[in-house]
PDB file of N, CA and C in Angstrom:
ATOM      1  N   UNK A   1      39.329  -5.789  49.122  1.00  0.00           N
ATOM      2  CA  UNK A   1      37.967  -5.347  49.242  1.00  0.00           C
ATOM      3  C   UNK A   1      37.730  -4.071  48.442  1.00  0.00           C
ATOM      4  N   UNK A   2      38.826  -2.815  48.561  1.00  0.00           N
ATOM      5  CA  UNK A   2      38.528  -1.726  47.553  1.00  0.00           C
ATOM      6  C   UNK A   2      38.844  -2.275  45.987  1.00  0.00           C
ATOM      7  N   UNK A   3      39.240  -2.915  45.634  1.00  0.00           N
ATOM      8  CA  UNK A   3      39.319  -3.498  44.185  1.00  0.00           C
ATOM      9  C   UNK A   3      37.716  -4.020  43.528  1.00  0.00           C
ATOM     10  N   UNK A   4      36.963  -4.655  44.893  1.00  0.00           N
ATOM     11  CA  UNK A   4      35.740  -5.136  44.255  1.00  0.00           C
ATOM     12  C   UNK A   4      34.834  -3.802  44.703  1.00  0.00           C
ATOM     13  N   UNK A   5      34.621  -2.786  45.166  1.00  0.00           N
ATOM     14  CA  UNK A   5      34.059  -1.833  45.433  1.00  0.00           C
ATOM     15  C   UNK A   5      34.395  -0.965  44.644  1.00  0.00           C
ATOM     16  N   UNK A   6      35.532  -0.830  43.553  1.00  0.00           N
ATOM     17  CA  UNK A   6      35.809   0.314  42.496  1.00  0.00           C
ATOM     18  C   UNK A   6      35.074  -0.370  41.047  1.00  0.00           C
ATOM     19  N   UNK A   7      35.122  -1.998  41.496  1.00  0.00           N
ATOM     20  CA  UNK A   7      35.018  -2.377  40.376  1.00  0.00           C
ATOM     21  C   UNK A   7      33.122  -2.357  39.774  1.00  0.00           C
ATOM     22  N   UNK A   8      32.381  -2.842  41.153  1.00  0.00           N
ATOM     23  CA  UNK A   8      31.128  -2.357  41.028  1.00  0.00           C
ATOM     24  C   UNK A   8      30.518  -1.306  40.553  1.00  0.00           C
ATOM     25  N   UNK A   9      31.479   0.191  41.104  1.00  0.00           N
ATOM     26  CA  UNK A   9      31.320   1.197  40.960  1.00  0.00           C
ATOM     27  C   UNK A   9      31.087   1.112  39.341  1.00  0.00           C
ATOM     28  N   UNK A  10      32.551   1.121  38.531  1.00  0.00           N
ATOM     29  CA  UNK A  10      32.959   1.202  37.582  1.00  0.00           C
ATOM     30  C   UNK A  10      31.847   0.502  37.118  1.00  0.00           C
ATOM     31  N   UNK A  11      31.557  -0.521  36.602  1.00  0.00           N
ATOM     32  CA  UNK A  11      30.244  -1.284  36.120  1.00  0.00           C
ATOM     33  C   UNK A  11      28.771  -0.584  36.764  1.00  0.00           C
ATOM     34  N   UNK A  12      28.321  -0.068  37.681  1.00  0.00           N
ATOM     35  CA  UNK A  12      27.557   0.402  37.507  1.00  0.00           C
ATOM     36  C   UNK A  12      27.292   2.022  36.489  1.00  0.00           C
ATOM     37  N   UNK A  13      28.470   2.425  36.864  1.00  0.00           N
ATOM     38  CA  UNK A  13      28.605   3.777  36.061  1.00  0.00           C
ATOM     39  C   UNK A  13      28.533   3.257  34.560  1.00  0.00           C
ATOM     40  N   UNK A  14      28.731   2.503  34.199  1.00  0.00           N
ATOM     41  CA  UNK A  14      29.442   2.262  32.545  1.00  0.00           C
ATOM     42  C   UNK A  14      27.497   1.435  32.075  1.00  0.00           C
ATOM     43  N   UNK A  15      26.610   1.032  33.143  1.00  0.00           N
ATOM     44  CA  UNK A  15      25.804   0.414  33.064  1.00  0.00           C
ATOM     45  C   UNK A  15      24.872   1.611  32.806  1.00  0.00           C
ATOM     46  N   UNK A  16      24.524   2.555  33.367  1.00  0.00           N
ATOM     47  CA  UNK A  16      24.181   3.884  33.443  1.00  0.00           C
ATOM     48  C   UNK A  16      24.092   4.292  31.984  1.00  0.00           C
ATOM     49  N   UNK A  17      25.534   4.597  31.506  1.00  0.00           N
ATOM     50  CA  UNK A  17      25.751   5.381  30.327  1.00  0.00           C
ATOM     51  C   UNK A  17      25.329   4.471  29.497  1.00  0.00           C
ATOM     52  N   UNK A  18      25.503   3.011  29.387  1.00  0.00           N
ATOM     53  CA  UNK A  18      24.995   2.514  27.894  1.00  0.00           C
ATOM     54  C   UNK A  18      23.705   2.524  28.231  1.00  0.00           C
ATOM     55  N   UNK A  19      23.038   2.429  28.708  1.00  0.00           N
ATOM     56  CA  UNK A  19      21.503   2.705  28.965  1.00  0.00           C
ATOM     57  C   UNK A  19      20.357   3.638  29.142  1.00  0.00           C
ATOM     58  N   UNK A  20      21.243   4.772  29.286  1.00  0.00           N
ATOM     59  CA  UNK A  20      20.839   6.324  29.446  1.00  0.00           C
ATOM     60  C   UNK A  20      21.422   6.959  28.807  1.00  0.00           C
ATOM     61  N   UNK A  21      21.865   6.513  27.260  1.00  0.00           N
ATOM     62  CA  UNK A  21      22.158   7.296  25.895  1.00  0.00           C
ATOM     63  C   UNK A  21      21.258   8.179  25.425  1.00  0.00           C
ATOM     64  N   UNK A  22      21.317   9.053  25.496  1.00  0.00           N
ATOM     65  CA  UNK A  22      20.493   9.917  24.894  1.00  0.00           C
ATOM     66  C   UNK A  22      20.419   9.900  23.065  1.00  0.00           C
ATOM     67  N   UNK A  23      20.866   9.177  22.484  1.00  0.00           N
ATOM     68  CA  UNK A  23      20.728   9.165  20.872  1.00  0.00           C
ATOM     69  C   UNK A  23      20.116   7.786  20.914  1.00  0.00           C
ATOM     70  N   UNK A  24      19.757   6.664  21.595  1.00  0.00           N
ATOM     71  CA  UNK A  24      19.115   5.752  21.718  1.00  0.00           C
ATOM     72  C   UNK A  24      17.343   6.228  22.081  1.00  0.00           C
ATOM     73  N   UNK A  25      17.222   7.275  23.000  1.00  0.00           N
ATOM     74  CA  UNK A  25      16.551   8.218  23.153  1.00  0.00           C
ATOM     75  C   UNK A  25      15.730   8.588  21.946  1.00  0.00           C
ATOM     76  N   UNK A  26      16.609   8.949  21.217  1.00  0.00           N
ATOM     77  CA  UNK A  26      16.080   9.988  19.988  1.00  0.00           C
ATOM     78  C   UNK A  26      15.624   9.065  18.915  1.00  0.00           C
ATOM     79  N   UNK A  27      16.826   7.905  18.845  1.00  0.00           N
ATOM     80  CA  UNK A  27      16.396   6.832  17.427  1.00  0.00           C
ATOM     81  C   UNK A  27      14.435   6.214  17.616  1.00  0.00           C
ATOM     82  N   UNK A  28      14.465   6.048  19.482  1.00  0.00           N
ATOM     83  CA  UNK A  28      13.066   4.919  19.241  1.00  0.00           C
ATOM     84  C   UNK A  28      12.248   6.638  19.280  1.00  0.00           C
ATOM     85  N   UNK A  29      11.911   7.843  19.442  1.00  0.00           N
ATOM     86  CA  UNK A  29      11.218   8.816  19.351  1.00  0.00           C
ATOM     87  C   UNK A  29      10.792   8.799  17.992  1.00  0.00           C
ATOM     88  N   UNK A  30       9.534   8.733  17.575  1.00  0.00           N
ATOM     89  CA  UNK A  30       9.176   8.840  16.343  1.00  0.00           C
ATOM     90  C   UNK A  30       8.654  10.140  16.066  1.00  0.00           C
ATOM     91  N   UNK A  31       8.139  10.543  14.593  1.00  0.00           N
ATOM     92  CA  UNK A  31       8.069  11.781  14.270  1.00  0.00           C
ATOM     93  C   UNK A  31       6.748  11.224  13.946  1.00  0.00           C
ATOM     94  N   UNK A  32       5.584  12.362  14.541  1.00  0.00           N
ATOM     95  CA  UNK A  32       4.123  11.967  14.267  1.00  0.00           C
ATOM     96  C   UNK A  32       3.362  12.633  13.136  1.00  0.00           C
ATOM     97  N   UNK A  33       3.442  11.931  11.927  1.00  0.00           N
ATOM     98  CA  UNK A  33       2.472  12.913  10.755  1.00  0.00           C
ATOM     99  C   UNK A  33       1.235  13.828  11.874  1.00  0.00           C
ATOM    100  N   UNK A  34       1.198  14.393  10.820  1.00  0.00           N
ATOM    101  CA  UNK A  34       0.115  15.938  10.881  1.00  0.00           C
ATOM    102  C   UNK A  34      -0.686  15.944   9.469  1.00  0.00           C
ATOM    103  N   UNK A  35      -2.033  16.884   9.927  1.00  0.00           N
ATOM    104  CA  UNK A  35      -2.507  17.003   8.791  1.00  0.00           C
ATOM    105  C   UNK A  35      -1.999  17.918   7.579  1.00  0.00           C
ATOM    106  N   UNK A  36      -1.722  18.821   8.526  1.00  0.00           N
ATOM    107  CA  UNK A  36      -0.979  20.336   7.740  1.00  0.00           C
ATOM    108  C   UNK A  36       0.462  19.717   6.790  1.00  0.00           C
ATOM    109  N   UNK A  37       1.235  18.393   7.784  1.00  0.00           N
ATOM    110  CA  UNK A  37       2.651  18.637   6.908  1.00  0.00           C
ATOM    111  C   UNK A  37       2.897  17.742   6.056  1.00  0.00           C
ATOM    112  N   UNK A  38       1.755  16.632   6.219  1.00  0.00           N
ATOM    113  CA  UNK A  38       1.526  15.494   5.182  1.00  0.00           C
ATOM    114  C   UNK A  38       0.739  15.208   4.344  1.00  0.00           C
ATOM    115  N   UNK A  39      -0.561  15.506   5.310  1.00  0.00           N
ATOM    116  CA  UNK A  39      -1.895  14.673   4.364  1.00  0.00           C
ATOM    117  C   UNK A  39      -2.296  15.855   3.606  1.00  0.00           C
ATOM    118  N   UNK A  40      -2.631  17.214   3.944  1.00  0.00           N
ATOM    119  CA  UNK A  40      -3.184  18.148   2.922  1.00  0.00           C
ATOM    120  C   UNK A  40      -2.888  18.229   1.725  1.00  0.00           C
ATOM    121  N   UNK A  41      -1.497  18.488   1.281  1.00  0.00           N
ATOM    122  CA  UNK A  41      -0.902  18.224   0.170  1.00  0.00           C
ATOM    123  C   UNK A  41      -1.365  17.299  -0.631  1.00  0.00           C
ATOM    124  N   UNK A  42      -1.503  16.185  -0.038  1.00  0.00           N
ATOM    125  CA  UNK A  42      -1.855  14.831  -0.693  1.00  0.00           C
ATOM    126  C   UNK A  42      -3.349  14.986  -1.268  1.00  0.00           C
ATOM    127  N   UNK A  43      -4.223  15.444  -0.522  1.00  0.00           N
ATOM    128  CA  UNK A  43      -5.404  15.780  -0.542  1.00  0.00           C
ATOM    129  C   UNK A  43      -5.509  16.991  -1.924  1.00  0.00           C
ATOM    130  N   UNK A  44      -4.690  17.804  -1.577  1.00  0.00           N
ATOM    131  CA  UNK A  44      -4.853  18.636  -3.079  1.00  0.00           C
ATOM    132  C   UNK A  44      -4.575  18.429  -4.147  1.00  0.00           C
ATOM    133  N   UNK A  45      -3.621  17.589  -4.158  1.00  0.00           N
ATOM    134  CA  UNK A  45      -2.887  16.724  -5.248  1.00  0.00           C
ATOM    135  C   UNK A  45      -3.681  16.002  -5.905  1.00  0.00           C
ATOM    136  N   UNK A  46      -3.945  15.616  -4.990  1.00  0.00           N
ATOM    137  CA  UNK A  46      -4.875  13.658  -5.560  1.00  0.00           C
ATOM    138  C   UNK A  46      -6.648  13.821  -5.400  1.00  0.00           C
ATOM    139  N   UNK A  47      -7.452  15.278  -4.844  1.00  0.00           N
ATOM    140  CA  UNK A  47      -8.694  14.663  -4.541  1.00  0.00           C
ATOM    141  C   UNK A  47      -9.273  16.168  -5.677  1.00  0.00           C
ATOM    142  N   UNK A  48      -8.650  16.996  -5.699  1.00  0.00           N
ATOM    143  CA  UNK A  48      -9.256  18.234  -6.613  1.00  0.00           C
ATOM    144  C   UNK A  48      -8.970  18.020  -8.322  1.00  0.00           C
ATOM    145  N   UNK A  49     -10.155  18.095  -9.073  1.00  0.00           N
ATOM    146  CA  UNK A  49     -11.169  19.632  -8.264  1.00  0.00           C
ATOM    147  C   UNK A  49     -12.444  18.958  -7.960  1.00  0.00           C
ATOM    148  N   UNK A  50     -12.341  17.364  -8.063  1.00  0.00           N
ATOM    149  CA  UNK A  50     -13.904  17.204  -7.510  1.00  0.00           C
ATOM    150  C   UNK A  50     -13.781  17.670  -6.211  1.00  0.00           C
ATOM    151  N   UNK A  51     -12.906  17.474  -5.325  1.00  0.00           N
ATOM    152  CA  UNK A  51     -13.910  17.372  -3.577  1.00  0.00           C
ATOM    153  C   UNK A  51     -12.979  18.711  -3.085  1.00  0.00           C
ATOM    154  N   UNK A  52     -12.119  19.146  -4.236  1.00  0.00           N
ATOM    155  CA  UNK A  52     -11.668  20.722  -3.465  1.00  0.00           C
ATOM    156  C   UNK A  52     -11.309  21.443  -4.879  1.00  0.00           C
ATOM    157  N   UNK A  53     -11.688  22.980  -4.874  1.00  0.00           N
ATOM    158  CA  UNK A  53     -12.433  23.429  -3.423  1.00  0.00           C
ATOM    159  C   UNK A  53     -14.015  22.953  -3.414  1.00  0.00           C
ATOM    160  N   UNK A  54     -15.096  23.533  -2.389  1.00  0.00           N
ATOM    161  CA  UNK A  54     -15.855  23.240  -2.497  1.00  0.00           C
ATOM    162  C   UNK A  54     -16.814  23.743  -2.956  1.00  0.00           C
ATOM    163  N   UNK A  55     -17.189  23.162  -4.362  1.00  0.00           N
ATOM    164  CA  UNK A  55     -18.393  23.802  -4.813  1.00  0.00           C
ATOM    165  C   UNK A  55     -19.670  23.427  -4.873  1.00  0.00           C
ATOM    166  N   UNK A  56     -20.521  23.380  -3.989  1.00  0.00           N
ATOM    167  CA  UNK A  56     -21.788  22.965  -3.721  1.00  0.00           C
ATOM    168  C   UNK A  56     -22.213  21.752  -4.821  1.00  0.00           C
ATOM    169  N   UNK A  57     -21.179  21.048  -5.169  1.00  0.00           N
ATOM    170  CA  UNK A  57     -21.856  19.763  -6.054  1.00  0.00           C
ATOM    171  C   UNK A  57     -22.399  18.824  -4.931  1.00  0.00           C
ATOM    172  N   UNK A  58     -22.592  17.589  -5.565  1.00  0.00           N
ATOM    173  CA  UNK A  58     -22.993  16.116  -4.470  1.00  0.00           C
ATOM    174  C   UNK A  58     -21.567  15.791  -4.163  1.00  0.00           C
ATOM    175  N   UNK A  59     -20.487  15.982  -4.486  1.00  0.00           N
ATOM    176  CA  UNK A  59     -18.873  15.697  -3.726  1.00  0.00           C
ATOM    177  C   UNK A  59     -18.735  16.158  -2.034  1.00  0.00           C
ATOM    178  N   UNK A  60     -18.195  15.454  -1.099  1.00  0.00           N
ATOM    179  CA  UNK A  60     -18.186  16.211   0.118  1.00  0.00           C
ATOM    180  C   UNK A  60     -16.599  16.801   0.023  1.00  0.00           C
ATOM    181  N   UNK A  61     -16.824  18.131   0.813  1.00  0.00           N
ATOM    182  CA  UNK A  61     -15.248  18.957   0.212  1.00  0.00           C
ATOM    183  C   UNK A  61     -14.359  18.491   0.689  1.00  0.00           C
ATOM    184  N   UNK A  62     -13.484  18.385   0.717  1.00  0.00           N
ATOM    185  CA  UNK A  62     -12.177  17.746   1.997  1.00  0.00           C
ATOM    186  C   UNK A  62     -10.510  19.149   1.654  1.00  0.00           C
ATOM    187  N   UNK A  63     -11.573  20.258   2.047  1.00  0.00           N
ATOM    188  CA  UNK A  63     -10.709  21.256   1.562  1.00  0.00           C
ATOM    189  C   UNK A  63     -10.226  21.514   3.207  1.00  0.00           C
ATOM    190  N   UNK A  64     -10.867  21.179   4.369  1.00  0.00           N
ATOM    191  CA  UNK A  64     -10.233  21.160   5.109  1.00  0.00           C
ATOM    192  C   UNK A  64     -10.513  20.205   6.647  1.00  0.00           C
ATOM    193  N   UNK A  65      -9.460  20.176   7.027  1.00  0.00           N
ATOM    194  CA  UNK A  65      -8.696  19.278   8.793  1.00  0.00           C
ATOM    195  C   UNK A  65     -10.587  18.428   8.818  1.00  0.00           C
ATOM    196  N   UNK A  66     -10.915  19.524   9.213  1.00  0.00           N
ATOM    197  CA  UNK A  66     -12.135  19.089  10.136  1.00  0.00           C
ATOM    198  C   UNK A  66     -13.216  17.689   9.186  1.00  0.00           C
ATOM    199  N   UNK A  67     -13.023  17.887   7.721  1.00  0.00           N
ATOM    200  CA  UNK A  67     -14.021  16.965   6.997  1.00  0.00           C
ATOM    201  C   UNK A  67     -12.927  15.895   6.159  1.00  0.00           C
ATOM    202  N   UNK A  68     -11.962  16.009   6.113  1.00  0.00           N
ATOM    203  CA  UNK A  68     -10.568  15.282   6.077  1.00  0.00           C
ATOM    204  C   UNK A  68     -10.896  14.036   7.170  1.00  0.00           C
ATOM    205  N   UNK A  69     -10.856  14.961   8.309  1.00  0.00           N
ATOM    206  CA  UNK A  69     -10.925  13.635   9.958  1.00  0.00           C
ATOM    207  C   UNK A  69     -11.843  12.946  10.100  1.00  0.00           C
ATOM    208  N   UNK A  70     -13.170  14.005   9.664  1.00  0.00           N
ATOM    209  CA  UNK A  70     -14.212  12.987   9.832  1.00  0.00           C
ATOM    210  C   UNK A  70     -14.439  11.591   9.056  1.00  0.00           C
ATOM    211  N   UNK A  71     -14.080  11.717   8.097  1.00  0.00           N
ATOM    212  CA  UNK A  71     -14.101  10.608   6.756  1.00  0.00           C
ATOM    213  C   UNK A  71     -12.743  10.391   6.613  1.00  0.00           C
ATOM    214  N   UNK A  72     -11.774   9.858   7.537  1.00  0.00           N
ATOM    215  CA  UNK A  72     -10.655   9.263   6.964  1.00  0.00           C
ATOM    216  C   UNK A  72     -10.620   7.742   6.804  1.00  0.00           C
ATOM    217  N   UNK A  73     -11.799   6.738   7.808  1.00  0.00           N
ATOM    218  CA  UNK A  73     -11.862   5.348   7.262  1.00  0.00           C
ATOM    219  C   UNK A  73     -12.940   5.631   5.986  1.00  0.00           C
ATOM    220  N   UNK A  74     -13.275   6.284   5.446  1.00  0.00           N
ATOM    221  CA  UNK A  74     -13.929   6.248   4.432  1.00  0.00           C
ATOM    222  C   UNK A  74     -12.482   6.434   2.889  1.00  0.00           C
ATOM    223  N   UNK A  75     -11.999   7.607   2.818  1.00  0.00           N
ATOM    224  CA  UNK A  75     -10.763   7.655   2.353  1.00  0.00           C
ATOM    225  C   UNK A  75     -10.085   6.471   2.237  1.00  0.00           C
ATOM    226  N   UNK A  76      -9.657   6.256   3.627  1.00  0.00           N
ATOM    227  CA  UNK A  76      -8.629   5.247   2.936  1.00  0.00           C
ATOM    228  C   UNK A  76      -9.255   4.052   2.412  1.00  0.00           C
ATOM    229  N   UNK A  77     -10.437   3.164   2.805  1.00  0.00           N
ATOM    230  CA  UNK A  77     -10.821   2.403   1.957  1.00  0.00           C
ATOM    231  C   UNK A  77     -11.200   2.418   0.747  1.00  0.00           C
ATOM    232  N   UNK A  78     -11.568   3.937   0.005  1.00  0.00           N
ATOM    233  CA  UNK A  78     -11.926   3.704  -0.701  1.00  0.00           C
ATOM    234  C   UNK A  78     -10.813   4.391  -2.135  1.00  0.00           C
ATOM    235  N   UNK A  79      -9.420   5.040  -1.641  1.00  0.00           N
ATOM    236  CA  UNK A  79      -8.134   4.558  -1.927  1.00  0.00           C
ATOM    237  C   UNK A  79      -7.532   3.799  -2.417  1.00  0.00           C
ATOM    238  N   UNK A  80      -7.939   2.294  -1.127  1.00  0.00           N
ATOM    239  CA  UNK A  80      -7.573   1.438  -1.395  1.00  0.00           C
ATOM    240  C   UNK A  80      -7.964   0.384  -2.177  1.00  0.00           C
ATOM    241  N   UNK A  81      -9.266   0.512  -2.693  1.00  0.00           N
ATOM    242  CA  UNK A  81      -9.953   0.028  -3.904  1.00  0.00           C
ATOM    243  C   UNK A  81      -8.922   0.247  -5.482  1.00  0.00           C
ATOM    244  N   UNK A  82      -9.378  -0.971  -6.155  1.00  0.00           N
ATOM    245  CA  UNK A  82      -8.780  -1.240  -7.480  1.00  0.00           C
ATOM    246  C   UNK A  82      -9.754  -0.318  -8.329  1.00  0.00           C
ATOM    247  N   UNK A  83      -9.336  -0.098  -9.586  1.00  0.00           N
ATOM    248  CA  UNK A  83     -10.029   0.842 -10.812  1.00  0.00           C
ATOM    249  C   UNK A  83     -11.099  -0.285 -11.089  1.00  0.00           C
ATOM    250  N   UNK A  84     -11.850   0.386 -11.078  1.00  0.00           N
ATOM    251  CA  UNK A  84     -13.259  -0.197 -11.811  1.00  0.00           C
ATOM    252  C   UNK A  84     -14.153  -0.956 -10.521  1.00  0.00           C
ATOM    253  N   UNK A  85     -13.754  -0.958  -9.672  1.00  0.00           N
ATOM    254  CA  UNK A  85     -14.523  -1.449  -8.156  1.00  0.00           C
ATOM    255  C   UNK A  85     -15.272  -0.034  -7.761  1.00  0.00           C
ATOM    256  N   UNK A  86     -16.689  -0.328  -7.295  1.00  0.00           N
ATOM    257  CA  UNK A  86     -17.584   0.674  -7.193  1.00  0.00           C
ATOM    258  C   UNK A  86     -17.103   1.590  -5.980  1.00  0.00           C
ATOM    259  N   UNK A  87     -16.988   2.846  -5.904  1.00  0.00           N
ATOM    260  CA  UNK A  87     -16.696   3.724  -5.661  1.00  0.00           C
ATOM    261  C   UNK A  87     -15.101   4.063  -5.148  1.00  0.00           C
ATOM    262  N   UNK A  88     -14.110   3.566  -5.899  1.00  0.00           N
ATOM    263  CA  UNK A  88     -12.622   3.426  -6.221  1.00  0.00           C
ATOM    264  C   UNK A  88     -12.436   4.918  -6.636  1.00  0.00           C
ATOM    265  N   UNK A  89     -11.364   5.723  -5.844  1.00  0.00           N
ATOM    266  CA  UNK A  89     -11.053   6.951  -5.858  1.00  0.00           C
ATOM    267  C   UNK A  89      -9.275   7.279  -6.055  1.00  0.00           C
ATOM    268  N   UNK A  90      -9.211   7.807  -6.371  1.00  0.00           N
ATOM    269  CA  UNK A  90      -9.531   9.017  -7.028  1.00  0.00           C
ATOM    270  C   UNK A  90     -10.291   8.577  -8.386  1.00  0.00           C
ATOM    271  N   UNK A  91     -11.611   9.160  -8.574  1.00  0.00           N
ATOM    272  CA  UNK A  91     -12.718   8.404 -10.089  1.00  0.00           C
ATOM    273  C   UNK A  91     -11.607   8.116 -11.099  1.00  0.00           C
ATOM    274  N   UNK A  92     -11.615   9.709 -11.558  1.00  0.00           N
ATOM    275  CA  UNK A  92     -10.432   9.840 -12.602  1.00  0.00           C
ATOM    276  C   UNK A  92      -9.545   9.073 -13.256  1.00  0.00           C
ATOM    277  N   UNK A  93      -9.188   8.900 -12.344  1.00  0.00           N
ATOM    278  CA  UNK A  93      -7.713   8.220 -12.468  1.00  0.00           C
ATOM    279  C   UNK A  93      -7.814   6.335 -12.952  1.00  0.00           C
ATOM    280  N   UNK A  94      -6.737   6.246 -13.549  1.00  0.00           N
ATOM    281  CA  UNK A  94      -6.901   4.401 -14.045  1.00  0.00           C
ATOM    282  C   UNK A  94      -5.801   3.225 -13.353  1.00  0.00           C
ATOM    283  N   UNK A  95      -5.002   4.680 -12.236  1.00  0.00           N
ATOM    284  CA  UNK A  95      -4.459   3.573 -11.642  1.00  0.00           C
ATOM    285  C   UNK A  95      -4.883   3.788  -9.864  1.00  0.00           C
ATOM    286  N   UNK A  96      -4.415   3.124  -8.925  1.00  0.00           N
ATOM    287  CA  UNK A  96      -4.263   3.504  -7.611  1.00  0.00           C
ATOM    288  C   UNK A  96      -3.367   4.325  -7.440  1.00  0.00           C
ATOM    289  N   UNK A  97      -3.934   4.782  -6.132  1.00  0.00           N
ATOM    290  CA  UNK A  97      -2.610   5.967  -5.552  1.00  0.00           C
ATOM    291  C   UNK A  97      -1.364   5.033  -5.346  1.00  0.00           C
ATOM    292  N   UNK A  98      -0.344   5.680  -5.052  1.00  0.00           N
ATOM    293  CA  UNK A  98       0.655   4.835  -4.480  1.00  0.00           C
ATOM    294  C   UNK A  98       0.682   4.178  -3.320  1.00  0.00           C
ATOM    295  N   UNK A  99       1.277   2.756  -3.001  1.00  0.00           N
ATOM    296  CA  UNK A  99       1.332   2.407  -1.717  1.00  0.00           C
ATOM    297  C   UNK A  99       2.072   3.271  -0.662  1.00  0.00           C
ATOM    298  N   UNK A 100       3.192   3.935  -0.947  1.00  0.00           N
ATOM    299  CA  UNK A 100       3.725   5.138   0.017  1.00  0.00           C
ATOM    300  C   UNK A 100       2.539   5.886   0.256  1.00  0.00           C
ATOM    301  N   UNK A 101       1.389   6.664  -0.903  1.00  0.00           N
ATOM    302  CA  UNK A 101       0.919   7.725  -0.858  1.00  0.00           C
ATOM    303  C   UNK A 101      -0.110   7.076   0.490  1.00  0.00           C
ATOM    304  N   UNK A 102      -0.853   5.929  -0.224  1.00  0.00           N
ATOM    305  CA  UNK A 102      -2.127   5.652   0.842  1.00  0.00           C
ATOM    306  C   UNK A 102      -1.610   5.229   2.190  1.00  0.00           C
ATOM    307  N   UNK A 103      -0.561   4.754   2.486  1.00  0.00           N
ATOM    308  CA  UNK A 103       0.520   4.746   3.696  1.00  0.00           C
ATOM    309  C   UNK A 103       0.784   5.719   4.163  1.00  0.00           C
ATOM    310  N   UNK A 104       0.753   7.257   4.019  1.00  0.00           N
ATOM    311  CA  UNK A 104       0.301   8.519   4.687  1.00  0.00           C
ATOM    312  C   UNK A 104      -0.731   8.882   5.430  1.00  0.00           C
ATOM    313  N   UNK A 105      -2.095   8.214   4.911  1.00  0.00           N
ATOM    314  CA  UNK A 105      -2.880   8.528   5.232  1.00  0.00           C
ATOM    315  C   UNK A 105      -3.431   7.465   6.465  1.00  0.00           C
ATOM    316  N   UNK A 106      -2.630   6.396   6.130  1.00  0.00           N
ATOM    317  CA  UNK A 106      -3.049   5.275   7.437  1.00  0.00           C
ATOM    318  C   UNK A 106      -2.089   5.529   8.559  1.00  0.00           C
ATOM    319  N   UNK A 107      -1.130   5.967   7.963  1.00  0.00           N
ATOM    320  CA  UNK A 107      -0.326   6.509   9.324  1.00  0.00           C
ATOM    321  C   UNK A 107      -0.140   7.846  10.122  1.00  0.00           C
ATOM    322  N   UNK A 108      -1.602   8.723   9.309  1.00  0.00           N
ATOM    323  CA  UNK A 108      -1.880   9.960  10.221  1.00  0.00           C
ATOM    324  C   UNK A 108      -3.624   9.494  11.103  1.00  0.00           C
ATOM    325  N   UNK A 109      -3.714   8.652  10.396  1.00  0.00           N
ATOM    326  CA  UNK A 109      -5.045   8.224  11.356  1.00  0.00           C
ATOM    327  C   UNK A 109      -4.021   7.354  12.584  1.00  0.00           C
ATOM    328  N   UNK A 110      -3.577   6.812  12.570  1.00  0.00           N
ATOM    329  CA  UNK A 110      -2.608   5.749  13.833  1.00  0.00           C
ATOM    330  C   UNK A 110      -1.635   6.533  14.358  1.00  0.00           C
ATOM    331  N   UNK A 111      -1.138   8.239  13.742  1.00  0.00           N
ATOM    332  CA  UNK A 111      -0.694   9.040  14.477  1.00  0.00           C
ATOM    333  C   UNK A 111      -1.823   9.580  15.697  1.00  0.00           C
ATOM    334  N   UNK A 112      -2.884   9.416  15.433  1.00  0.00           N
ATOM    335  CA  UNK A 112      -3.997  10.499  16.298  1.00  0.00           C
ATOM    336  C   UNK A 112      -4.408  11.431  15.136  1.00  0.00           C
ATOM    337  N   UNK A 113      -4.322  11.466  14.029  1.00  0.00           N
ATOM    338  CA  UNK A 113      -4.421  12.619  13.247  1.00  0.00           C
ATOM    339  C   UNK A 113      -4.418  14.157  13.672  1.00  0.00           C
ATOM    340  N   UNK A 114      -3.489  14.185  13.713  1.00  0.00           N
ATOM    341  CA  UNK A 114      -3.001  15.721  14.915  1.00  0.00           C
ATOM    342  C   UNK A 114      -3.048  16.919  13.231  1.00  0.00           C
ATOM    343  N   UNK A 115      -3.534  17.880  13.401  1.00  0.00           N
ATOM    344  CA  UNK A 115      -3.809  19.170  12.771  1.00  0.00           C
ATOM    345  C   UNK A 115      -2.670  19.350  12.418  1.00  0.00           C
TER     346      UNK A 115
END
């Protein structure tokens, strides 16, 4: 009888630890883009000097968080537009952004777009 009562033991303890790994923990924890440590950059990179900084043209500025958030399904669709499709952004430019790049920006809106 103590052989099957150590042995439970033993299997529950060992059931415990593979299941309450703490680096299993950490792997499914994801890291949530921000505006500050992802998208701004991107934004200065890729949207100035029409829409930053802001100089009272017809461009809306996206120099910062607050007009960034408001217009981010606007952004990314219109990102995601091909060259020569009516209002396809960055103007300038003759190719698309990158699929990584515009994949920043869809995955700080599906983060919560946190500041």
């Amino acid at each position: 009888m103590n052989k099957f009562v150590i042995i439970a033991v033993l299997l529950s303890v060992s059931f415990i630890l593979v299941y309450c790994n703490p680096a299993k923990k950490a792997a499914k924890a994801t890291v949530k883009s921000t505006y500050a440590n992802d998208v701004s950059s991107l934004m200065m990179s890729n949207c100035s000097p029409c829409h930053i900084p802001a100089n009272g043209g017809k461009k809306k500025p996206y120099d910062s968080y607050t007009n960034v958030k408001a217009d981010i399904d606007e952004i990314i669709k219109r990102i995601g537009m091909n060259p020569g499709e009516k209002g396809f952004m960055p103007m300038r430019r003759t190719t698309r952004l990158s699929d990584s790049v515009i994949a920043v920006f869809k995955k700080w809106k599906e983060d919560g777009m946190v500041e």
